[in-house]
Protein backbone atom coordinates (compact mmCIF):
# COMPACT_ATOMS: atom_id res chain seq x y z
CA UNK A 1 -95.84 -5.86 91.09
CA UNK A 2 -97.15 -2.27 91.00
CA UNK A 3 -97.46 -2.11 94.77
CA UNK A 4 -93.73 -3.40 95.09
CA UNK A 5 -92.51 -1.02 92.97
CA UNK A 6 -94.14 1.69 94.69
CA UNK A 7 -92.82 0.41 98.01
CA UNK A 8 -89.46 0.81 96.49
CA UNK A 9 -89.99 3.89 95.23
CA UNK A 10 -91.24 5.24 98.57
CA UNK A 11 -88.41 3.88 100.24
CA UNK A 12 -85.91 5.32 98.34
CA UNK A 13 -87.20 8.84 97.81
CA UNK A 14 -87.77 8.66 101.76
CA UNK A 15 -84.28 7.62 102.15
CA UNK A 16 -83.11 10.44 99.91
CA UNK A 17 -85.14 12.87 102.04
CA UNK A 18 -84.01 12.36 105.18
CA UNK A 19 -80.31 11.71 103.86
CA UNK A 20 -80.84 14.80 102.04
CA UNK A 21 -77.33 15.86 102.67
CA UNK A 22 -75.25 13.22 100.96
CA UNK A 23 -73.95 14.85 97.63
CA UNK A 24 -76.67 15.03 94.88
CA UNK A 25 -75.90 11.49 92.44
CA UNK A 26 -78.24 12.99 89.64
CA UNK A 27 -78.72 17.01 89.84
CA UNK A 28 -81.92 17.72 88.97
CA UNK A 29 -83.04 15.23 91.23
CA UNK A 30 -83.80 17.80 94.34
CA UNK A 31 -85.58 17.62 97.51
CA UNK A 32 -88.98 18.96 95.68
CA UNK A 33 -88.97 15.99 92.69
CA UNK A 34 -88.10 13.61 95.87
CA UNK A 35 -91.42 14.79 97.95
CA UNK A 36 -93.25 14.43 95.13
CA UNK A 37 -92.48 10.54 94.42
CA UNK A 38 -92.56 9.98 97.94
CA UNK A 39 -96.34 11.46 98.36
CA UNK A 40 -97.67 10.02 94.92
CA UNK A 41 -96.14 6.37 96.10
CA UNK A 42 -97.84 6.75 99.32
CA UNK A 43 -101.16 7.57 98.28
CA UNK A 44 -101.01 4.66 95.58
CA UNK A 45 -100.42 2.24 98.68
CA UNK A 46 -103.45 3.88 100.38
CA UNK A 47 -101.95 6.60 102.75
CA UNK A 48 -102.91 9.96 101.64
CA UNK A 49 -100.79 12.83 102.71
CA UNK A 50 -100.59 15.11 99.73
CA UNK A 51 -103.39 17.35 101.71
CA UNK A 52 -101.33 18.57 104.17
CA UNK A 53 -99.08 19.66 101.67
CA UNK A 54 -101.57 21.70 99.40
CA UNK A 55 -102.31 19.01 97.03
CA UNK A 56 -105.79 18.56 96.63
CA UNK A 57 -106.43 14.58 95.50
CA UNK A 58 -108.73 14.44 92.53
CA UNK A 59 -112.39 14.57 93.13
CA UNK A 60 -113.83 11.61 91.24
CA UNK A 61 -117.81 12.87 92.11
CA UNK A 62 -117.34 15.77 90.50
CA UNK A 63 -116.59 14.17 87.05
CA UNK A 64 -119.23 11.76 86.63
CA UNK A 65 -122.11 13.95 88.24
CA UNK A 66 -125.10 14.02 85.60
CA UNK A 67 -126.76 17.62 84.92
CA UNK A 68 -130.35 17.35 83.28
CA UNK A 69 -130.70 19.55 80.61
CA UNK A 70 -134.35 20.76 79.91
């Protein structure tokens, strides 16, 4: 259900993108809050793209590294 959803949401915020210049139906709904959905939804269904747009993902190594204290 969470993978449809995020199709849907992909779809949409793609459609809005490239149809950015139909008039806006909610205003603070802009271009920006529209790349953002789209790139989150993406890299929940397993493409990644948020590095080539300066988003670094989340470096789950760096969390759960141990450091010995003497």
């Amino acid at each position: 259900m969470k993978k449809l959803m995020a199709l849907v949401l992909t779809l949409a915020s793609g459609l809005y993108l490239v149809f950015g210049w139909v008039p806006d139906p909610i205003p603070f709904l802009d271009e920006g809050a529209a790349l953002l959905v789209f790139l989150n939804c993406l890299a929940y269904l397993g493409m990644d793209l948020r590095r080539f747009f300066g988003m670094k993902p989340k470096d789950k190594s760096a969390r759960s590294q141990t450091i010995d204290v003497d």
